[in-house]
Protein backbone atom coordinates (compact mmCIF):
# COMPACT_ATOMS: atom_id res chain seq x y z
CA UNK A 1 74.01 120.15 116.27
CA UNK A 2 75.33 118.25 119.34
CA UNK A 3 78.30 117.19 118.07
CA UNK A 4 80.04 116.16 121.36
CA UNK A 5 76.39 113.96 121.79
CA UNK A 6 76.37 112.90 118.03
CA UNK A 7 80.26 111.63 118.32
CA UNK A 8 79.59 109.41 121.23
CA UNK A 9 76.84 108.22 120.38
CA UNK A 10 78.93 106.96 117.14
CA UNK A 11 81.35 105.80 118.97
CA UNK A 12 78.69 103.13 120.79
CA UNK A 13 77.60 102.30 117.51
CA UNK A 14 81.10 101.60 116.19
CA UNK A 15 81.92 99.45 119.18
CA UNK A 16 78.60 97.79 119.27
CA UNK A 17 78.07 97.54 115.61
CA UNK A 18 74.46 97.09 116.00
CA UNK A 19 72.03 99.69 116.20
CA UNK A 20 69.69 97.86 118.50
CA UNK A 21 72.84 96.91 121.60
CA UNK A 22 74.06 100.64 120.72
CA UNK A 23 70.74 102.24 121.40
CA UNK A 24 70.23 100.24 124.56
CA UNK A 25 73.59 101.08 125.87
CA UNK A 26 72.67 104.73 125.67
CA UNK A 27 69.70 104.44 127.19
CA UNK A 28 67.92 105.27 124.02
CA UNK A 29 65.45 103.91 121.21
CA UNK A 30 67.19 102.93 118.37
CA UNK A 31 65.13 105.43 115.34
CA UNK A 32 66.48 108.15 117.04
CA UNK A 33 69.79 107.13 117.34
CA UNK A 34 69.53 106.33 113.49
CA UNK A 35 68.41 109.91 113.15
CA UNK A 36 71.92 111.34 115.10
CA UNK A 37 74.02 108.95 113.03
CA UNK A 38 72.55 110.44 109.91
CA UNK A 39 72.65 113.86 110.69
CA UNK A 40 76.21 113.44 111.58
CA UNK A 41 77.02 112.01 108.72
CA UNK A 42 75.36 114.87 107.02
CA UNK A 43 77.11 117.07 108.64
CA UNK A 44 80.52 115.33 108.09
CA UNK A 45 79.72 115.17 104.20
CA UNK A 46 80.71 111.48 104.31
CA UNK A 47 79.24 107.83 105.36
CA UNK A 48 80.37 106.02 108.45
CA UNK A 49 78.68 102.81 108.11
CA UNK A 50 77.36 100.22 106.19
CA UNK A 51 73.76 99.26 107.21
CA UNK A 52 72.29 96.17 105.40
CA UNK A 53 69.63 93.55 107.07
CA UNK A 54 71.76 91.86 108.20
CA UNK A 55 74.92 93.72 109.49
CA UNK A 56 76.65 96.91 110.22
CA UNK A 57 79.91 97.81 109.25
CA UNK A 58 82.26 100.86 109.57
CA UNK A 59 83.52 102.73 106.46
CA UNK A 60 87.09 103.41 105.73
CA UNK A 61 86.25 106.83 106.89
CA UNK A 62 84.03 105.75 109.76
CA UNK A 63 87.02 103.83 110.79
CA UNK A 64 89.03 106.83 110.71
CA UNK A 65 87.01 108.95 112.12
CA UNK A 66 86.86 106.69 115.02
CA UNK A 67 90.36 107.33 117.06
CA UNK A 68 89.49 110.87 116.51
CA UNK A 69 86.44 110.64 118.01
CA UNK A 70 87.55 108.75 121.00
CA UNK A 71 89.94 111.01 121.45
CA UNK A 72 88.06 114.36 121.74
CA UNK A 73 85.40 112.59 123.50
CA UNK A 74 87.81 111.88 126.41
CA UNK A 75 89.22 115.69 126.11
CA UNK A 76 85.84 116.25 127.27
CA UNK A 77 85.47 113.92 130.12
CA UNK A 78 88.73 115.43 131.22
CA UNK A 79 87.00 119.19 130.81
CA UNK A 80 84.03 117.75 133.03
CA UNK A 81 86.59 116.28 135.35
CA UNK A 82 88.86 119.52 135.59
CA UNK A 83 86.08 122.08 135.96
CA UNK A 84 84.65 119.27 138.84
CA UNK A 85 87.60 119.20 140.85
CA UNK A 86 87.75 123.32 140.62
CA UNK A 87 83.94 122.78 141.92
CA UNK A 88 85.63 120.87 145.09
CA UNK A 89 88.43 123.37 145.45
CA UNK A 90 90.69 120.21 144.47
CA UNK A 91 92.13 121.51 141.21
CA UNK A 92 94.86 124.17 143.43
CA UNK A 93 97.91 123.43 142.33
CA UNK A 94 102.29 125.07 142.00
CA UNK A 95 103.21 123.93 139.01
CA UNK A 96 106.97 124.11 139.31
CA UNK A 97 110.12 123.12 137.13
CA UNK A 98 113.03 121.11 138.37
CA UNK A 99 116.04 120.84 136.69
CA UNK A 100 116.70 117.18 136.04
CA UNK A 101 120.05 116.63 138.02
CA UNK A 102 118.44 117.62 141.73
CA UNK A 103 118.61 113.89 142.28
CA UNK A 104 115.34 111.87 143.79
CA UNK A 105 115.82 112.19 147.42
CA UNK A 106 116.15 116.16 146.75
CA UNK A 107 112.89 116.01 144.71
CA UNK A 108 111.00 113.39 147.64
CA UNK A 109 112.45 115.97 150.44
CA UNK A 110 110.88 119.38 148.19
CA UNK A 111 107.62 117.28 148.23
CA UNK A 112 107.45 116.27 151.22
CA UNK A 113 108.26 120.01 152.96
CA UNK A 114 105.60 121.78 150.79
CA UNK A 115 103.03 118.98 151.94
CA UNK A 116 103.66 119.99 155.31
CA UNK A 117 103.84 123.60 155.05
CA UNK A 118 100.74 123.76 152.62
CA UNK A 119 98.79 120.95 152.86
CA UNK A 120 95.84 122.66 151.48
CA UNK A 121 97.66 122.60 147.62
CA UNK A 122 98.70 120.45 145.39
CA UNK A 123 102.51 120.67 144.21
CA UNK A 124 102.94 120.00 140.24
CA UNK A 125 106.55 119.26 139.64
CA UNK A 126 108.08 119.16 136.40
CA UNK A 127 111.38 117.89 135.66
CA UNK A 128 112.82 120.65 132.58
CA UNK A 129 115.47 122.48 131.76
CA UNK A 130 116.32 126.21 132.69
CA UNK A 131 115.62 127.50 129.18
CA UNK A 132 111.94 125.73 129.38
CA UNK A 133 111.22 126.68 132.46
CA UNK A 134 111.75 130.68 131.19
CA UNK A 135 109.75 129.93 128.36
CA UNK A 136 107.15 128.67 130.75
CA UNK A 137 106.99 130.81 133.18
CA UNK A 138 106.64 133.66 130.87
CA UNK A 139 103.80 131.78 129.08
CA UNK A 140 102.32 130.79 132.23
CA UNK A 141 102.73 127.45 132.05
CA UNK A 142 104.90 127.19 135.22
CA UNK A 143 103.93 129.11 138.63
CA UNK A 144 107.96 128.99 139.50
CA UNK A 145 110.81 127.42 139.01
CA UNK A 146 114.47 126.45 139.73
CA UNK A 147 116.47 127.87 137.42
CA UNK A 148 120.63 127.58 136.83
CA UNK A 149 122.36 130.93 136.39
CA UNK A 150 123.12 132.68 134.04
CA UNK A 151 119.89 133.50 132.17
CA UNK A 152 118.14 135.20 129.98
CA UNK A 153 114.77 135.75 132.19
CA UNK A 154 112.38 138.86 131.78
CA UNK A 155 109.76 139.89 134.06
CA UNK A 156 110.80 137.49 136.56
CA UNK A 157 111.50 137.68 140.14
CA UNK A 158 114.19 135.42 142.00
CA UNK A 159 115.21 134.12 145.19
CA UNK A 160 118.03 133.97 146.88
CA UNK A 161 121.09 132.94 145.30
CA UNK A 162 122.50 129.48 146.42
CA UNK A 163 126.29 128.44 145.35
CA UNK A 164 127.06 124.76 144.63
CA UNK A 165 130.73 123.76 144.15
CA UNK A 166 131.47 120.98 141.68
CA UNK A 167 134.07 118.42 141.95
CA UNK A 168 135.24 115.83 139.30
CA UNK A 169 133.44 112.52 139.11
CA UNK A 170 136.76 109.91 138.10
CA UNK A 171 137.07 106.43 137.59
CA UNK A 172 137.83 104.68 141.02
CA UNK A 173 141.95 103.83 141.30
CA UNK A 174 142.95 106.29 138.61
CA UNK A 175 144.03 110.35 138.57
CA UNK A 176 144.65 112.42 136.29
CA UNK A 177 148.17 112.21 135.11
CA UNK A 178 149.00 108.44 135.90
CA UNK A 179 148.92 109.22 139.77
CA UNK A 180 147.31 107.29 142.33
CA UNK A 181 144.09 109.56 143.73
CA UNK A 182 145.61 109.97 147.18
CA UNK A 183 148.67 111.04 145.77
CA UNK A 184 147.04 113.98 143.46
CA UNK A 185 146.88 116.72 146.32
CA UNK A 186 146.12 117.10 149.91
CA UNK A 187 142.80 115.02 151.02
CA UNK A 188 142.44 113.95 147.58
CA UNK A 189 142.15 117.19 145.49
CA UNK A 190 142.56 117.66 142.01
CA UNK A 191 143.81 120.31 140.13
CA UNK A 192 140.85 121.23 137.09
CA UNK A 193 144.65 121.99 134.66
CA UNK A 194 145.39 118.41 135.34
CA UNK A 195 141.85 117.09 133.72
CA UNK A 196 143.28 117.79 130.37
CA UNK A 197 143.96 114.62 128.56
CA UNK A 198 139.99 113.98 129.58
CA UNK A 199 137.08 114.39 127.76
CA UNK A 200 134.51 116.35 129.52
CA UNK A 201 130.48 114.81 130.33
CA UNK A 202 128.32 117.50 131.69
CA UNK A 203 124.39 118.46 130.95
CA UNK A 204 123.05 119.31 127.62
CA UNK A 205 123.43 123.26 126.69
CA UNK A 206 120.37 123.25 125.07
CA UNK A 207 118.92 123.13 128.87
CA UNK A 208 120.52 125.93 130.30
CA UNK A 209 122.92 127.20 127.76
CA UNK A 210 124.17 130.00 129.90
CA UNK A 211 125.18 127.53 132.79
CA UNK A 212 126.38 125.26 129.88
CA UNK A 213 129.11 128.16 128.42
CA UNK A 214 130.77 129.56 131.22
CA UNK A 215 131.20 125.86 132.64
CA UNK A 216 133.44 125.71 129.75
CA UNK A 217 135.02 129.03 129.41
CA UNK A 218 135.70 128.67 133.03
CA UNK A 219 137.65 125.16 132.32
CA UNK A 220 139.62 127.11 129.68
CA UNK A 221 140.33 129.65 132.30
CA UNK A 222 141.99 127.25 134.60
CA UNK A 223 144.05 125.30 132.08
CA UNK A 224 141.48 122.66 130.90
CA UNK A 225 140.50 122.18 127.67
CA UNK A 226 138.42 119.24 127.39
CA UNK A 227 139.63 117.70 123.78
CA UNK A 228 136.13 117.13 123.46
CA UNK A 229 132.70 117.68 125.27
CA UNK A 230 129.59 114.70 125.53
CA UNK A 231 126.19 115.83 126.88
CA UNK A 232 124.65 113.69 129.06
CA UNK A 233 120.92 113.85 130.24
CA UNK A 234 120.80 111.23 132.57
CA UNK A 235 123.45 111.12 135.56
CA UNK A 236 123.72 107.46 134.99
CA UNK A 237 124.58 107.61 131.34
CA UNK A 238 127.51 110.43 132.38
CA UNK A 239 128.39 107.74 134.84
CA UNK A 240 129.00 105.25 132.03
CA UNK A 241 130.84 107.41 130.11
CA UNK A 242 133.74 108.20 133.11
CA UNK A 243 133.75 104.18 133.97
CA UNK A 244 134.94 103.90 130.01
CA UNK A 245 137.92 105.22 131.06
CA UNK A 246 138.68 108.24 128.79
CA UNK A 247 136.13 110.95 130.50
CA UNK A 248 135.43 112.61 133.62
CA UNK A 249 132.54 114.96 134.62
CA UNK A 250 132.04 118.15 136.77
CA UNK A 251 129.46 117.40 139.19
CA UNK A 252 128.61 118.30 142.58
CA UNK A 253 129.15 116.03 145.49
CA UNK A 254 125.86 114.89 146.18
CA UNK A 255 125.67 113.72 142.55
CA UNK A 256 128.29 111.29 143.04
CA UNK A 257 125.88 108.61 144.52
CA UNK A 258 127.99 105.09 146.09
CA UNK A 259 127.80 104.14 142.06
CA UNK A 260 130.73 101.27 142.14
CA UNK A 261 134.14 102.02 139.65
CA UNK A 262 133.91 105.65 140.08
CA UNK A 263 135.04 108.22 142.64
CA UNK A 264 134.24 112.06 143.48
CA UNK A 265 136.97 114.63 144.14
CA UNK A 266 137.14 117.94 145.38
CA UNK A 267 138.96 120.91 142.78
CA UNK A 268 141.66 122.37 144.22
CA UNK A 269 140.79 125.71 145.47
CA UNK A 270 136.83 125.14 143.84
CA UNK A 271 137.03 127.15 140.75
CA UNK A 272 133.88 126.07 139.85
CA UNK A 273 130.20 126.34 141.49
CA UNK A 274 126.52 126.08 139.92
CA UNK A 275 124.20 129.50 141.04
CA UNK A 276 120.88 128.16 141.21
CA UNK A 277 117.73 129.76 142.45
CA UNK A 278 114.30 129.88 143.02
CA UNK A 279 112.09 132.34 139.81
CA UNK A 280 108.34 132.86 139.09
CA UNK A 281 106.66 135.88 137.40
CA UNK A 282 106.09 139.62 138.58
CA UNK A 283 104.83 141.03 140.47
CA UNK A 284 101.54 138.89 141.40
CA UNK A 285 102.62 135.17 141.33
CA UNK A 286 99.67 132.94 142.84
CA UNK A 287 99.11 131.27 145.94
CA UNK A 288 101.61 129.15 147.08
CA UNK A 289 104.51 130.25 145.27
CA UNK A 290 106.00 131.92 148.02
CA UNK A 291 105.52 128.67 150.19
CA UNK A 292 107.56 126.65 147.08
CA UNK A 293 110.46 129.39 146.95
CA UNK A 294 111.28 128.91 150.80
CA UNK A 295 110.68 125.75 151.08
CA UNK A 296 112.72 124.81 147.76
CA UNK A 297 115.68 127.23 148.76
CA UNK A 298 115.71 125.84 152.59
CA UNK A 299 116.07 121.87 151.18
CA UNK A 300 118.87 123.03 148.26
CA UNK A 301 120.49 123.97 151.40
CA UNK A 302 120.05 121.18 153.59
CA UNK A 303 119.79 117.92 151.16
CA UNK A 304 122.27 119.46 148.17
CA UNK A 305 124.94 121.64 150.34
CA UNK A 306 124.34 124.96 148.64
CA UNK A 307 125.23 127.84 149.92
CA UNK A 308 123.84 131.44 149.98
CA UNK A 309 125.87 133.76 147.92
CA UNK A 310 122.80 137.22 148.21
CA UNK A 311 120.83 137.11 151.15
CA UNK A 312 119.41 140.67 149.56
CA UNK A 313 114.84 140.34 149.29
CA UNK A 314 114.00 138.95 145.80
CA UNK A 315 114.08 141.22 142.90
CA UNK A 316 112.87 141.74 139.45
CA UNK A 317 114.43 140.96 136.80
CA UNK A 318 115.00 142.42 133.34
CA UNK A 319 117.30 141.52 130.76
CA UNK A 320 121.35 142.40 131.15
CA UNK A 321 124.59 140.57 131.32
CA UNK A 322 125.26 138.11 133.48
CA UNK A 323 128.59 137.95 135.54
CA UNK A 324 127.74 134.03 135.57
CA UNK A 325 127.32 131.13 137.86
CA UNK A 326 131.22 130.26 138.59
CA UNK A 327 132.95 131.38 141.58
């Protein structure tokens, strides 16, 4: 049986409820259209409609049938669609995760520097964490990625690695410690020991837990133990959190935005830096992903101020212990 035929034409029916419109709206007489409804309902072992003289109506199960149908019915279309734009050579695509805190005129600047270099694909971003992205890329979901370091990645090669330093994001006209902000150190630095009567906002572990740990055993190494630690997804909700008055967060400079009430420092002698790099799977990644890894690394660089910390050819990876991301 054509099932994919049998479902839409009960989907006309359902919409139409009336044989006759159905049957003209496929282009079809209407016995043999009563002949497809019948055999699908024999093959479905239940009834979907209610014929009488005078009117047609759906079943309870007809009715429920009905999203389903709709549903796998456009799956289809989107098969058609898919395997029609591989036809046209349309369908070439680097699918590649972001992490979410790149900032948009990061991401616009990546797009717009693959378009150039490769006009000939299409560039798939996806804004997810460093733990999905390994998860991806392993499944082949993902043709590369920008991952946060440290990580647990196997079978992966990687880039080179690019240093961020982070400062702390403060409420505008306070320090820590009661001082006025010019008065905390020379051009407005601030010692990370001094954060401690703070609370601490910084990105959810469960995206890249590695980056996520040593963040905070680093703080503990230079005298500051947050008293306690909120996650924050979205830069603007860690921005609400500091404005209240009883938190800071760790974030690099170009994060800090011209947000009103709140103020970006430099750490005294920058304990702290994010490692961040370009990944995708050994050893035969497809088309384009070389393109994505220079281009990516070479606007981290020029839009977001990192630095390169190994200029050494890409590598593969296998699973060991990480010295971390802090400098």
């Amino acid at each position: 049986m054509n099932l994919v035929g049998h479902l839409r034409c009960f989907v006309v029916v359902a919409e139409e409820l009336h044989f006759g419109r159905a049957a003209e709206r496929l282009g079809m007489a209407q016995p043999p259209l009563s002949q497809r409804i019948q055999r699908l309902e024999k093959e479905l072992g239940v009834r979907l409609f209610d014929r009488s003289s005078r009117k047609v109506e759906l079943t309870a199960p007809g009715a429920l049938l009905l999203d389903e149908a709709r549903d796998i019915l456009a799956r289809v279309d989107r098969v058609y669609s898919v395997a029609e734009r591989a036809r046209l050579g349309a369908a070439r695509a680097v699918r590649a995760g972001l992490p979410s805190d790149l900032g948009g005129p990061i991401v616009a600047a990546l797009i717009a520097a693959f378009r150039e270099r490769r006009p000939d694909l299409r560039l798939d971003l996806r804004e997810t964490g460093t733990a999905e992205q390994v998860r991806a890329l392993a499944e082949g979901a993902l043709d590369a990625g920008v991952l946060r370091h440290p990580c647990a990645a196997r079978d992966l090669e990687f880039g080179p690695m690019l240093a961020q330093p982070l400062g702390v994001l403060l409420p505008a006209g306070a320090a820590p410690g009661g001082a006025a902000p010019d008065d905390a150190a020379p051009d407005g630095e601030v010692d990370l020991a001094d954060l401690g009567a703070h609370d601490l906002v910084t990105f959810p572990r469960e995206e890249a837990p590695g980056s996520h740990d040593e963040l905070l055993a680093a703080c503990r190494r230079h005298g500051y133990a947050p008293p306690a630690v909120h996650e924050a997804r979205h830069p603007q909700f860690a921005v609400g959190l500091v404005l209240a008055g009883t938190a800071v967060a760790l974030v690099p400079r170009a994060a800090d935005g011209s947000t009103p009430g709140v103020v970006w420092r430099p750490l005294a002698g920058e304990p702290l830096s994010l490692r961040t790099s370009c990944a995708w799977r050994a050893p035969d990644p497809p088309d384009g992903v070389a393109d994505f890894a220079a281009v990516a690394t070479a606007v981290l660089r020029r839009e977001a101020g990192m630095t390169p910390l190994d200029r050494a050819p890409a590598r593969r990876v296998v699973p060991r212990p990480s010295s971390g991301f802090l400098a």
